[in-house]
C-alpha atoms as a PDB file:
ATOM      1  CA  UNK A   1       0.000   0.000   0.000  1.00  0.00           C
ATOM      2  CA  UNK A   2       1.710   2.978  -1.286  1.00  0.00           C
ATOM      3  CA  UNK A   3       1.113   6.198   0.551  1.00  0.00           C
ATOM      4  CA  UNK A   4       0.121   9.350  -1.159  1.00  0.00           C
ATOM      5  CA  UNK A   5      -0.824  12.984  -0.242  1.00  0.00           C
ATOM      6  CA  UNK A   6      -4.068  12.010  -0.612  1.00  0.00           C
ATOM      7  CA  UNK A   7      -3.902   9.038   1.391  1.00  0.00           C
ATOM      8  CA  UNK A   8      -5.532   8.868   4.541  1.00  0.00           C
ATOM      9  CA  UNK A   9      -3.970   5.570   5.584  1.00  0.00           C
ATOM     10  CA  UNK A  10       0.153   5.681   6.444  1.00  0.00           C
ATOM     11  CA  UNK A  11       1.625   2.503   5.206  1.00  0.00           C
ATOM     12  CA  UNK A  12       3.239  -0.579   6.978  1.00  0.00           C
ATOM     13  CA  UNK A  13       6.564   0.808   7.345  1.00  0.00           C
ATOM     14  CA  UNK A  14       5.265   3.293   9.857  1.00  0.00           C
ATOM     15  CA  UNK A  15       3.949   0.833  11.807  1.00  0.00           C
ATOM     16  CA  UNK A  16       7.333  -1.171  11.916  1.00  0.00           C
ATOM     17  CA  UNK A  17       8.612   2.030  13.943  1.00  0.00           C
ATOM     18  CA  UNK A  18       5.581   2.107  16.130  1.00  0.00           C
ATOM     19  CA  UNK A  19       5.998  -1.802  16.690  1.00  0.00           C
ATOM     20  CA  UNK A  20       9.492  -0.968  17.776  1.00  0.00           C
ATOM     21  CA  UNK A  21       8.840   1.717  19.947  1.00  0.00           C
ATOM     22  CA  UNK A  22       6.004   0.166  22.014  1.00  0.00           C
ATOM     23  CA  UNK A  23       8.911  -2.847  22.432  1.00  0.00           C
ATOM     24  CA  UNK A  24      11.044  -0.311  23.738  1.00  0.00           C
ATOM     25  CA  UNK A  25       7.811   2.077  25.812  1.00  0.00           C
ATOM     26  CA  UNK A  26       7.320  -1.568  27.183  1.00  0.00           C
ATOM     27  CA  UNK A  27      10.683  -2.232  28.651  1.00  0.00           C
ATOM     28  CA  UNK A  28      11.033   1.429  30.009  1.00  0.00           C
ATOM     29  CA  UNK A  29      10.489   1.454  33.896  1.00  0.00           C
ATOM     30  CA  UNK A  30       9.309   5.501  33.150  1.00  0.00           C
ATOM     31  CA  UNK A  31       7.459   7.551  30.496  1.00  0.00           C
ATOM     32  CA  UNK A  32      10.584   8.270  28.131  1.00  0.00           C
ATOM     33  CA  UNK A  33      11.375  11.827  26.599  1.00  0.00           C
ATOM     34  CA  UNK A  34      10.853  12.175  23.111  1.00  0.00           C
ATOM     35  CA  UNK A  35      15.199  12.306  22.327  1.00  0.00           C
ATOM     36  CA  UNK A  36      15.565   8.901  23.917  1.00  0.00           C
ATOM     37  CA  UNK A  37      13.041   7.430  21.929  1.00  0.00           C
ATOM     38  CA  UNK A  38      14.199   8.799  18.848  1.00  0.00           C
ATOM     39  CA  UNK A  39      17.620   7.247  19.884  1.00  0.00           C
ATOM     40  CA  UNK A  40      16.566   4.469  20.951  1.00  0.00           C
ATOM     41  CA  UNK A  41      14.792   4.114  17.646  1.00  0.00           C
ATOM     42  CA  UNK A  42      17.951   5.018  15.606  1.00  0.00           C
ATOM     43  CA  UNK A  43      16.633   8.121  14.309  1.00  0.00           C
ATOM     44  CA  UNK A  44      16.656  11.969  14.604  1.00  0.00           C
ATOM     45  CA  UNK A  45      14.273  13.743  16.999  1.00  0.00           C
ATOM     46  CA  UNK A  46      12.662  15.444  13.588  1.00  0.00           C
ATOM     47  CA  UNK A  47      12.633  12.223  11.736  1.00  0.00           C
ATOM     48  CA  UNK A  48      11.339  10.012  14.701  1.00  0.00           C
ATOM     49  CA  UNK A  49       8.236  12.955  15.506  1.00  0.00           C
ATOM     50  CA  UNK A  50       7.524  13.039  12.241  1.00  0.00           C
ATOM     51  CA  UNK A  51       6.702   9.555  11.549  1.00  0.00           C
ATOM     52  CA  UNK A  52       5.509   8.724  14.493  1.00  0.00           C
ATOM     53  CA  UNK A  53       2.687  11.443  14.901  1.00  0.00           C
ATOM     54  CA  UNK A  54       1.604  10.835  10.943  1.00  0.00           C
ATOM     55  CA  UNK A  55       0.735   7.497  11.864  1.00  0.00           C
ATOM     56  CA  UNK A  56      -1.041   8.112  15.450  1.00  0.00           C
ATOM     57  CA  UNK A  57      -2.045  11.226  15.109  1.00  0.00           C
ATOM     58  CA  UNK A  58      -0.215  12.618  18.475  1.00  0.00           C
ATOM     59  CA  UNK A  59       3.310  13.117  19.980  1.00  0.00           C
ATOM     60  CA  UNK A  60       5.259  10.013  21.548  1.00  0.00           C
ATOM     61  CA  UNK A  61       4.394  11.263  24.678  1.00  0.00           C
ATOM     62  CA  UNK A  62       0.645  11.520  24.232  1.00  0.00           C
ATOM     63  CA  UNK A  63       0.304   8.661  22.646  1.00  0.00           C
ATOM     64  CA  UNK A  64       2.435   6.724  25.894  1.00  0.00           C
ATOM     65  CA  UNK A  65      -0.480   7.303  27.915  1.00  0.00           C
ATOM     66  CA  UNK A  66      -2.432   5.150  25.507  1.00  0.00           C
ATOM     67  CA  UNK A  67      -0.406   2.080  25.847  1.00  0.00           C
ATOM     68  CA  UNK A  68      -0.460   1.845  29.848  1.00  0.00           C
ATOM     69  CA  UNK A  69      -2.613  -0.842  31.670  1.00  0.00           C
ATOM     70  CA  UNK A  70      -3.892   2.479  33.539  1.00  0.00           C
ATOM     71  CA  UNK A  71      -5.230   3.598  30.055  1.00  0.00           C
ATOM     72  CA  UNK A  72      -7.463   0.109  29.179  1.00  0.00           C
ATOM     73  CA  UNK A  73      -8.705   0.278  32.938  1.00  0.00           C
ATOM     74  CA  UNK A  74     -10.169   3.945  32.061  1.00  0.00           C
ATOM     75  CA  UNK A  75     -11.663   2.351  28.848  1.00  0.00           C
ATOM     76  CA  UNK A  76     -13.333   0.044  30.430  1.00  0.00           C
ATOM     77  CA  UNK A  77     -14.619   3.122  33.020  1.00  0.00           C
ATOM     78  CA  UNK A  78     -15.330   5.427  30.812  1.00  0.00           C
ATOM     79  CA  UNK A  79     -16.347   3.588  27.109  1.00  0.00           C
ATOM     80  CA  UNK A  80     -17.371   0.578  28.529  1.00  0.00           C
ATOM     81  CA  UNK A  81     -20.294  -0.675  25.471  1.00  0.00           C
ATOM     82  CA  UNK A  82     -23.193  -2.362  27.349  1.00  0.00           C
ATOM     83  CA  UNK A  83     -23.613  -5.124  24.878  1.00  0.00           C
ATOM     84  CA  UNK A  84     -27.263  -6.278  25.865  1.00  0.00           C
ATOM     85  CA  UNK A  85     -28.488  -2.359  24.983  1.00  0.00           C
ATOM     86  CA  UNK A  86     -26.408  -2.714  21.824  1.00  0.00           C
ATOM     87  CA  UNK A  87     -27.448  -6.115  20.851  1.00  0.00           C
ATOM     88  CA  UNK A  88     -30.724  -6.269  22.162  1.00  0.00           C
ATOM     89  CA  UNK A  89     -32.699  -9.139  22.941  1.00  0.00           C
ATOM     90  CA  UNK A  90     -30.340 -11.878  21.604  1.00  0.00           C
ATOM     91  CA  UNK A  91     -28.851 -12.125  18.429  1.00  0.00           C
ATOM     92  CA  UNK A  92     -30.231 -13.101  15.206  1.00  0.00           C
ATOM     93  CA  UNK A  93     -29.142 -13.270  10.941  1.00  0.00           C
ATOM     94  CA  UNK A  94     -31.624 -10.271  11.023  1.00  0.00           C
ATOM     95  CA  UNK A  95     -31.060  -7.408  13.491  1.00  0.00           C
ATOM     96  CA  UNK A  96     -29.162  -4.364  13.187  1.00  0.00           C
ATOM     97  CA  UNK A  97     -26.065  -3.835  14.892  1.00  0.00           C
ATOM     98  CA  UNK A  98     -24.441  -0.440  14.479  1.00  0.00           C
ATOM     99  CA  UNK A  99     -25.853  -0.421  10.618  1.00  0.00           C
ATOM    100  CA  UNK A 100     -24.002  -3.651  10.386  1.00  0.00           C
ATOM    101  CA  UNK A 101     -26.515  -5.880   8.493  1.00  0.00           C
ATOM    102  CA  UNK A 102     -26.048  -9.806   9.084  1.00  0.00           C
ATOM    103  CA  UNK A 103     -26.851 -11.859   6.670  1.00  0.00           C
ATOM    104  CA  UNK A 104     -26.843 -15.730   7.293  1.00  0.00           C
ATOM    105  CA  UNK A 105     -26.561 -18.944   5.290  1.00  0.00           C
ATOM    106  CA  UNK A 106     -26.676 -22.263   6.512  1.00  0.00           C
ATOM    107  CA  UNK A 107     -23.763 -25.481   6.704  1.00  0.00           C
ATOM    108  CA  UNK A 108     -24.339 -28.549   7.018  1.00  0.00           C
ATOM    109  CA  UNK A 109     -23.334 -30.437   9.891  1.00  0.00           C
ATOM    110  CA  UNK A 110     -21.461 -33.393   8.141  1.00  0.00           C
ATOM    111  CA  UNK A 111     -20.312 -29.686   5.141  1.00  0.00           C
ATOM    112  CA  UNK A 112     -19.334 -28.150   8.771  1.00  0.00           C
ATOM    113  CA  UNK A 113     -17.523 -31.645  10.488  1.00  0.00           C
ATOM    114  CA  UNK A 114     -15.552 -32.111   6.657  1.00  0.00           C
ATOM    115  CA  UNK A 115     -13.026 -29.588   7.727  1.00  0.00           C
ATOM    116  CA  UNK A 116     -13.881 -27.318   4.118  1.00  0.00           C
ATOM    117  CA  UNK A 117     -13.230 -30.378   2.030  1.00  0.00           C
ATOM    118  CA  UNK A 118     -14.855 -29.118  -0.751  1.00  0.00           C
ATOM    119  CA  UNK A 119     -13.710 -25.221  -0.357  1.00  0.00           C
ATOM    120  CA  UNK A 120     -10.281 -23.823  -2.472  1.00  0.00           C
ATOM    121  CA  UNK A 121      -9.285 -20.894  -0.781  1.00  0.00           C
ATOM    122  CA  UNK A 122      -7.339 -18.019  -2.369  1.00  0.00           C
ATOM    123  CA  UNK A 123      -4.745 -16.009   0.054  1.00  0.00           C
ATOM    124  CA  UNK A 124      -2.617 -13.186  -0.730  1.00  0.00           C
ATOM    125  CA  UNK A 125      -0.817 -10.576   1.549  1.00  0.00           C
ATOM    126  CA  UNK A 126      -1.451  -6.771   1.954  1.00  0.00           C
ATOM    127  CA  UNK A 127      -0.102  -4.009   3.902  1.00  0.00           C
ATOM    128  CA  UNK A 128      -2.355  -2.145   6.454  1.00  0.00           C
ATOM    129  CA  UNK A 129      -1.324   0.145   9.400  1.00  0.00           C
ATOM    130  CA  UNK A 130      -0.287  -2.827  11.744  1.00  0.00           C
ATOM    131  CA  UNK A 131       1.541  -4.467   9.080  1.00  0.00           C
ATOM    132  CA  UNK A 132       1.355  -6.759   6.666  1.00  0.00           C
ATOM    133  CA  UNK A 133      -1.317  -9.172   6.869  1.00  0.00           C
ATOM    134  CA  UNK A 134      -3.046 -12.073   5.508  1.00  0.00           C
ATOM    135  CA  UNK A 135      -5.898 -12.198   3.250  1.00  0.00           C
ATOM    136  CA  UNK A 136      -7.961 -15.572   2.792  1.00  0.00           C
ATOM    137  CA  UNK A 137     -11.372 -16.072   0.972  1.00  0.00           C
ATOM    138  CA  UNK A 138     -13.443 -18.078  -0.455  1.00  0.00           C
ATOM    139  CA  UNK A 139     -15.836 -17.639  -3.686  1.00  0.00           C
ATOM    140  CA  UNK A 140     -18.392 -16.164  -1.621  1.00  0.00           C
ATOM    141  CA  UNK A 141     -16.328 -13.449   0.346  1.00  0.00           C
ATOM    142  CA  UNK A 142     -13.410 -12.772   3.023  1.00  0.00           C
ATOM    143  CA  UNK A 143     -12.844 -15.738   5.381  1.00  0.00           C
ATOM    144  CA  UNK A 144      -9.937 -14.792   7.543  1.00  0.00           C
ATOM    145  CA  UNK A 145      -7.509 -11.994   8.130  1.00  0.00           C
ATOM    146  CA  UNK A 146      -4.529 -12.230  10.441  1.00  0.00           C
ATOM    147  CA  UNK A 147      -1.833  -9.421  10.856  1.00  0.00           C
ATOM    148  CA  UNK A 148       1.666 -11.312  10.133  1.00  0.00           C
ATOM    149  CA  UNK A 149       3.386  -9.430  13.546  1.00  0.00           C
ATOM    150  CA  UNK A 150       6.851 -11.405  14.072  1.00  0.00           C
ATOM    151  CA  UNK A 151       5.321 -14.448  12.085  1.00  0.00           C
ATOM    152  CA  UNK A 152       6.458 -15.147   8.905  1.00  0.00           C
ATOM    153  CA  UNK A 153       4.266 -16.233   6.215  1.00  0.00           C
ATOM    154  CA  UNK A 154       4.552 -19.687   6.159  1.00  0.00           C
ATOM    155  CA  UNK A 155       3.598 -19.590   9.955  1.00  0.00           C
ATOM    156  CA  UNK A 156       0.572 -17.454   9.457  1.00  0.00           C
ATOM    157  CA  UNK A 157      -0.347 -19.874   6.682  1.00  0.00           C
ATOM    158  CA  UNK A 158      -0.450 -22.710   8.602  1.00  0.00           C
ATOM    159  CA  UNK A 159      -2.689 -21.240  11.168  1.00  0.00           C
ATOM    160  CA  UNK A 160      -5.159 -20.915   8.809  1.00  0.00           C
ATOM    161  CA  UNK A 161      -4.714 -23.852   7.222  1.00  0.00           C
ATOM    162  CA  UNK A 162      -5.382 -25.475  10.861  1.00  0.00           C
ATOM    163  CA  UNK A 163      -8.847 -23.667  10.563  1.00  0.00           C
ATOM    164  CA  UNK A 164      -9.977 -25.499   7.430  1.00  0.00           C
ATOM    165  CA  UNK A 165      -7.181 -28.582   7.334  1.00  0.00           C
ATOM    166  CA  UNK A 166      -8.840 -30.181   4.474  1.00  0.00           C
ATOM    167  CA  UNK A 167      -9.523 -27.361   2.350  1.00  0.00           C
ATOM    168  CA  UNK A 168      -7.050 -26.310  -0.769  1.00  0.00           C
ATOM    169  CA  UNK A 169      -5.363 -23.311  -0.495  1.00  0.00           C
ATOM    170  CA  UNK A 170      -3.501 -21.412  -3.203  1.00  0.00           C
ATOM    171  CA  UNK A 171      -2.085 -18.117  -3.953  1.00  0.00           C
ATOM    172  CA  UNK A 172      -4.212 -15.511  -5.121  1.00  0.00           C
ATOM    173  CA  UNK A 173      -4.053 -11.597  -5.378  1.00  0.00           C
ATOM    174  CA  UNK A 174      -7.457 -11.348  -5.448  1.00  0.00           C
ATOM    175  CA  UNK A 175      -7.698 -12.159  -2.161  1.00  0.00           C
ATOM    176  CA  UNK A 176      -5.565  -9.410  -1.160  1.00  0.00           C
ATOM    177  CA  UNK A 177      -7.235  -6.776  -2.566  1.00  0.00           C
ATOM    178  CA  UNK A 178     -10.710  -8.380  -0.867  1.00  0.00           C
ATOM    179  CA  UNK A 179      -8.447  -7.806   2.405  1.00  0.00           C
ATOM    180  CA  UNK A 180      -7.290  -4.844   1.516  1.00  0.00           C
ATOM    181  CA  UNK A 181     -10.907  -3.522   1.019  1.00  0.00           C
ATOM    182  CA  UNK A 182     -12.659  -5.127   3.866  1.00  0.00           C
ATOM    183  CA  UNK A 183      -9.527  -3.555   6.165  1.00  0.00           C
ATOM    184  CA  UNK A 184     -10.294  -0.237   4.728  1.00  0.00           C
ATOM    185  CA  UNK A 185     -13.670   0.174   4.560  1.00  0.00           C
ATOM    186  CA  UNK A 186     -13.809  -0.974   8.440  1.00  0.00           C
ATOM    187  CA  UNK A 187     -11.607   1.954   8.881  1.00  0.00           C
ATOM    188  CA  UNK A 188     -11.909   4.724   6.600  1.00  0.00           C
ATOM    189  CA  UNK A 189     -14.873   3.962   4.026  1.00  0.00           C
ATOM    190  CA  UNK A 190     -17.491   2.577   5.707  1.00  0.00           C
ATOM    191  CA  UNK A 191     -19.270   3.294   2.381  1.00  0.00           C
ATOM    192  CA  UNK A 192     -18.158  -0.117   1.188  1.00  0.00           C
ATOM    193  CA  UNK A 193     -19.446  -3.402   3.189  1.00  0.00           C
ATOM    194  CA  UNK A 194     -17.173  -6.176   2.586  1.00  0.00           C
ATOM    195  CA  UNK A 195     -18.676  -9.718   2.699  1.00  0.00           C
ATOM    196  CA  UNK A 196     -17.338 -12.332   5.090  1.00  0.00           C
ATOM    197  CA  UNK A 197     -17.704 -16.027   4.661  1.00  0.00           C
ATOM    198  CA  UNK A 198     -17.495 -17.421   8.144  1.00  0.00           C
ATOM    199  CA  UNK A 199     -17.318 -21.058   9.148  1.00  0.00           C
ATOM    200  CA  UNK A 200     -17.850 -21.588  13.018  1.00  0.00           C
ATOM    201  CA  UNK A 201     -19.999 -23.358  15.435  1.00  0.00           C
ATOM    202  CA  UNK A 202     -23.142 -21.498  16.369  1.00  0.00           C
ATOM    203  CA  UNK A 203     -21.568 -20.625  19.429  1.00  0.00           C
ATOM    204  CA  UNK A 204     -18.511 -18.976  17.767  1.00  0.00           C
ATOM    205  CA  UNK A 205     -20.947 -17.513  15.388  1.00  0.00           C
ATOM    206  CA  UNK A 206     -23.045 -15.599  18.479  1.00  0.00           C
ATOM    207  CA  UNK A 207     -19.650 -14.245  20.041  1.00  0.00           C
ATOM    208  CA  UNK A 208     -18.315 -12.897  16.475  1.00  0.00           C
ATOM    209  CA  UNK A 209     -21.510 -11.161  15.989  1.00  0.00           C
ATOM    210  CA  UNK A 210     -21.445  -9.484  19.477  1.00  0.00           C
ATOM    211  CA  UNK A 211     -17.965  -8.395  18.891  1.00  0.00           C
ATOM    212  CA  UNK A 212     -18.933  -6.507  15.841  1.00  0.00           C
ATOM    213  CA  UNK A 213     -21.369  -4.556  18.040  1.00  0.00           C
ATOM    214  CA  UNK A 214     -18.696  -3.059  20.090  1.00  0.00           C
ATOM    215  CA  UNK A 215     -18.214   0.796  18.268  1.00  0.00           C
ATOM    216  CA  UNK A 216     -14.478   1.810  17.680  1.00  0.00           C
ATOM    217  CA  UNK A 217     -12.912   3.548  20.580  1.00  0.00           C
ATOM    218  CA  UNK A 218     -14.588   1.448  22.655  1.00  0.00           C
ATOM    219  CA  UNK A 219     -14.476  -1.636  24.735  1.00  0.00           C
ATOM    220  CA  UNK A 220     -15.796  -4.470  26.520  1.00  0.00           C
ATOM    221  CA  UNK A 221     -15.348  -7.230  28.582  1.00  0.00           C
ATOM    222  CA  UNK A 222     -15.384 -11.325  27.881  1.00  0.00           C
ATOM    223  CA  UNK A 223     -17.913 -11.479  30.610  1.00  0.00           C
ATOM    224  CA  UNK A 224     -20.764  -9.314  29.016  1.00  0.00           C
ATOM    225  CA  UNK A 225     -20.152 -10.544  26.097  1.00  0.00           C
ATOM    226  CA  UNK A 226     -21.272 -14.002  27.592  1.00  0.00           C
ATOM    227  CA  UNK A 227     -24.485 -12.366  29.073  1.00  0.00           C
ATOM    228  CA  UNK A 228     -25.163 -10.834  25.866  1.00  0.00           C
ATOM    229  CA  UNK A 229     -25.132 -13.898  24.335  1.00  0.00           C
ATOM    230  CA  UNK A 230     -27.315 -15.535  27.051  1.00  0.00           C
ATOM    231  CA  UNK A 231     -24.402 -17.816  28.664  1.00  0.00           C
ATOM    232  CA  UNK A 232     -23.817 -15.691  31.196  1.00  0.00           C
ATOM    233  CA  UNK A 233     -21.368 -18.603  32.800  1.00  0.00           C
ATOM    234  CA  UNK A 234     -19.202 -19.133  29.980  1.00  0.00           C
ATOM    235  CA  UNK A 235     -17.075 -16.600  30.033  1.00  0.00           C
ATOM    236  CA  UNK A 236     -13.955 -18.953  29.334  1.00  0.00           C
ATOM    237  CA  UNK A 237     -15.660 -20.146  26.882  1.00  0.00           C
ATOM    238  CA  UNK A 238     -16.128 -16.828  25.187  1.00  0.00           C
ATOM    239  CA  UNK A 239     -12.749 -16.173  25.342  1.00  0.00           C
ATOM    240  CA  UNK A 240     -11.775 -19.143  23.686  1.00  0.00           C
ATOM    241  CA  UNK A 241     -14.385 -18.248  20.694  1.00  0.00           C
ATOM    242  CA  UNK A 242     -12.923 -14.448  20.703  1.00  0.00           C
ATOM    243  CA  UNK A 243      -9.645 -16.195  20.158  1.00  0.00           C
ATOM    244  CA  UNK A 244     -10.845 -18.258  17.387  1.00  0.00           C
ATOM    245  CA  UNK A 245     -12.213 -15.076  15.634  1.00  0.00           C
ATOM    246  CA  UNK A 246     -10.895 -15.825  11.744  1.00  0.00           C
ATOM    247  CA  UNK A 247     -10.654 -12.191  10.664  1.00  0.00           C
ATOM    248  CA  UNK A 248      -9.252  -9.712  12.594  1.00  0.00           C
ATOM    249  CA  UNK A 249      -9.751  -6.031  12.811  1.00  0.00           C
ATOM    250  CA  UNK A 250     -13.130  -6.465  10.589  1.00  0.00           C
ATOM    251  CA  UNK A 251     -14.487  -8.809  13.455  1.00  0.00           C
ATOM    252  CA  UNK A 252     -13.261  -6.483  16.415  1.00  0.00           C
ATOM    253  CA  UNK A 253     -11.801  -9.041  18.892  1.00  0.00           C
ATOM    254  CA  UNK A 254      -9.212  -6.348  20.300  1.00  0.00           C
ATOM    255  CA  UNK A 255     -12.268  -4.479  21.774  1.00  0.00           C
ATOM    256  CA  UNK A 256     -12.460  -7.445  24.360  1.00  0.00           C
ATOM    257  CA  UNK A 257     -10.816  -7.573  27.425  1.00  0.00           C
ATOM    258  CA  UNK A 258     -10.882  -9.002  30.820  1.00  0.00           C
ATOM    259  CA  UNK A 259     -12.516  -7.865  33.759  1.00  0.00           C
ATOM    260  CA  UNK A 260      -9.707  -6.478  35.639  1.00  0.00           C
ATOM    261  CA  UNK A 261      -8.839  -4.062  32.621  1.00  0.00           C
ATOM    262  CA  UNK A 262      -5.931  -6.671  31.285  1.00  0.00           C
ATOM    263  CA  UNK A 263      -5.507  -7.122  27.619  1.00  0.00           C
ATOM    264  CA  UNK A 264      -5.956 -10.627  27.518  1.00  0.00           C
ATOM    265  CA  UNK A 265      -5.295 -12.536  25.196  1.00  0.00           C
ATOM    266  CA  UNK A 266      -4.512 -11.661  21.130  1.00  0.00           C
ATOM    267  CA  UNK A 267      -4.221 -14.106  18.850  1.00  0.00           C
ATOM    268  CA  UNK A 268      -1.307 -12.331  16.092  1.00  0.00           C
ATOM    269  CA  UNK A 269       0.294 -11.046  18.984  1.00  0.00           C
ATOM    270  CA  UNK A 270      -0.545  -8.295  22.106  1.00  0.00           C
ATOM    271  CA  UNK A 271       1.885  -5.238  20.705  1.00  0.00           C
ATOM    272  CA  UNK A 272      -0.756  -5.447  17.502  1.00  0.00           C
ATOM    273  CA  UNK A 273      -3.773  -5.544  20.300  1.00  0.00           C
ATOM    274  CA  UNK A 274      -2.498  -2.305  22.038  1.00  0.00           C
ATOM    275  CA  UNK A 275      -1.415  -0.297  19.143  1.00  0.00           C
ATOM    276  CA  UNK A 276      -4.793  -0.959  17.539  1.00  0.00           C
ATOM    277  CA  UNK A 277      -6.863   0.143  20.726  1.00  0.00           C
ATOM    278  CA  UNK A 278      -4.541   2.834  20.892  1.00  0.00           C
ATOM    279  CA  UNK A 279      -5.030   4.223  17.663  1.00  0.00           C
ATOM    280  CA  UNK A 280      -8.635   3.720  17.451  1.00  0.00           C
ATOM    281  CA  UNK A 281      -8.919   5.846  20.987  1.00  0.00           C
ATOM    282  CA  UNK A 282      -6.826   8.709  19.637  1.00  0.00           C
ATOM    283  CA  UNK A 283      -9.291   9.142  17.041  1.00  0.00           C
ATOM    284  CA  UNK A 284     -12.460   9.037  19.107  1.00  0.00           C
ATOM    285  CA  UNK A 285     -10.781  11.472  21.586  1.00  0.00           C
ATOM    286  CA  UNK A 286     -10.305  13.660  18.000  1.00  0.00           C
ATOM    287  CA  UNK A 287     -14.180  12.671  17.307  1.00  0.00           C
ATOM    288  CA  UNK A 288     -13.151  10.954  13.706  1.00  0.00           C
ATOM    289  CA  UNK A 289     -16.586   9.947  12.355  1.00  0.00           C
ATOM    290  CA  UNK A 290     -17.008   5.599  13.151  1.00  0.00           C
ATOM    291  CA  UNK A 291     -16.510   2.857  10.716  1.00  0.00           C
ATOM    292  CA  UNK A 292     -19.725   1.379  10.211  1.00  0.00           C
ATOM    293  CA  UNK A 293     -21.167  -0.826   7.482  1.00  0.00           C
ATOM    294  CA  UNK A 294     -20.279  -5.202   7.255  1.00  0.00           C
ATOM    295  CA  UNK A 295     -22.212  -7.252   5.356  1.00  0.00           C
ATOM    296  CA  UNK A 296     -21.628 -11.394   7.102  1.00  0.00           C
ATOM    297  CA  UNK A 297     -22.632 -14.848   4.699  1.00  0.00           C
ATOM    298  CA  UNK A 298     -22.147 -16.547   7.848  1.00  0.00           C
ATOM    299  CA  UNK A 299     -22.146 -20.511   7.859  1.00  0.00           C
ATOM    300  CA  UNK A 300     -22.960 -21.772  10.622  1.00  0.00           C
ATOM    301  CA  UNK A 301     -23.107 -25.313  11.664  1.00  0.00           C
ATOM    302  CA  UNK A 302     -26.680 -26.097  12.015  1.00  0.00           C
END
């Protein structure tokens, strides 16, 4: 993704240097000064600012304050979602969620239990602002997305492999640019509603759904997401399916978090999970206007 004046999105580069500085924000016993960053990040004070602020939209030192435990805690205080207002009275293939429009199609038990025997899945890598990541589909739409972190490709490939072991997966740039869209319009063009193809049990199917009712800038926790879903008791279980969410970012599964205000869990990787909540909070603080708009063909195992 090449970055232009007009671009609104800064490419993955940037986000290398974030990656790296959160490693080294991480390690720091103290909020660090913007020159020992910068050195720490082999670069000049200008340099350093520059990029870094292009990509988050505040100084280093701002933006420190949205990496800290303290800062999910307040989250959780103070844009906590209350997923049975948002969701309603349970979920179903018809309601509305945030103008997200579900749309549901139906597996097979013995289709579901087959492992995608009979699916060919295209994949193809992108670049977005965490990174490169990994685009797979299917003929009927997007069917994962996972952000390649410290993973190389053959790694991340074999993860979602593991999700559909008997399906046949090959190289195709399609797919890409179906990731690349579905990333961007669930950050910057909402205008265009990608279409996911999900295969999960109906469980997994309730949880994904209830994540993509949690707004950007906003959080909640594994526990309500279990009452939402009416199994108020299985909140391990919840975070298990949250875990198991196939396409990240689109699906929000960073917006989940535990009780306490810990991260939890992240499946490509926490640094990914905090920048991302991070970057989504600077721009509600800055009142950006919300992504909104995903069209699911979910298959769900009947």
């Amino acid at each position: 993704m090449q970055q232009t004046d007009s671009d609104p999105m800064p490419n993955a580069y940037h986000y290398a240097v974030i990656a790296r500085a959160i490693a080294v924000i991480d390690a720091a016993p103290q909020p660090l000064a913007l020159p020992d960053l910068a050195t720490q990040m082999g670069m000049s004070v200008a340099h350093f600012q520059r990029v870094f602020t292009q990509w988050v939209g505040v100084s280093p030192k701002r933006y420190q304050q949205y990496l800290t435990l303290g800062h999910a805690k307040a989250l959780l205080a103070t844009r906590n979602t209350v997923l049975d207002t948002a969701v309603g009275t349970g979920l179903s293939g018809t309601s509305r969620l945030h103008d997200l429009f579900v749309r549901w199609e139906a597996m097979s038990p013995g289709d579901y239990a087959r492992g995608g025997a009979d699916l060919t899945l295209g994949y193809g890598v992108f670049d977005t602002i965490f990174g490169p990541a990994l685009a797979v589909q299917t003929e009927r739409g997007l069917c994962g997305l996972g952000f390649l972190g410290d993973a190389d490709l053959l790694e991340a490939l074999n993860d979602m492999q593991a999700r559909w072991p008997a399906a046949q997966m090959l190289p195709d740039d399609s797919a890409a640019q179906r990731g690349a869209a579905a990333f961007a319009a669930s950050t910057t063009q909402p205008q265009n509603r990608p279409t996911l193809h999900l295969i999960g049990a109906p469980f997994q199917i309730k949880v994904w759904e209830a994540l993509l009712a949690i707004p950007p800038g906003q959080v909640t926790t594994y526990g309500q997401i279990a009452a939402a879903i009416g199994s108020p008791k299985a909140v391990r279980a919840v975070g298990t399916a949250v875990g198991r969410n196939p396409i990240g970012w689109v699906i929000p599964c960073h917006r989940a978090l535990r009780k306490s205000g810990a991260l939890g869990g992240y499946h490509w990787g926490l640094p990914i999970k905090r920048a991302m909540l991070a970057w989504e909070a600077v721009r509600a603080d800055h009142a950006a206007p919300p992504p909104t708009g995903t069209t699911i063909a979910a298959i769900a195992q009947a």
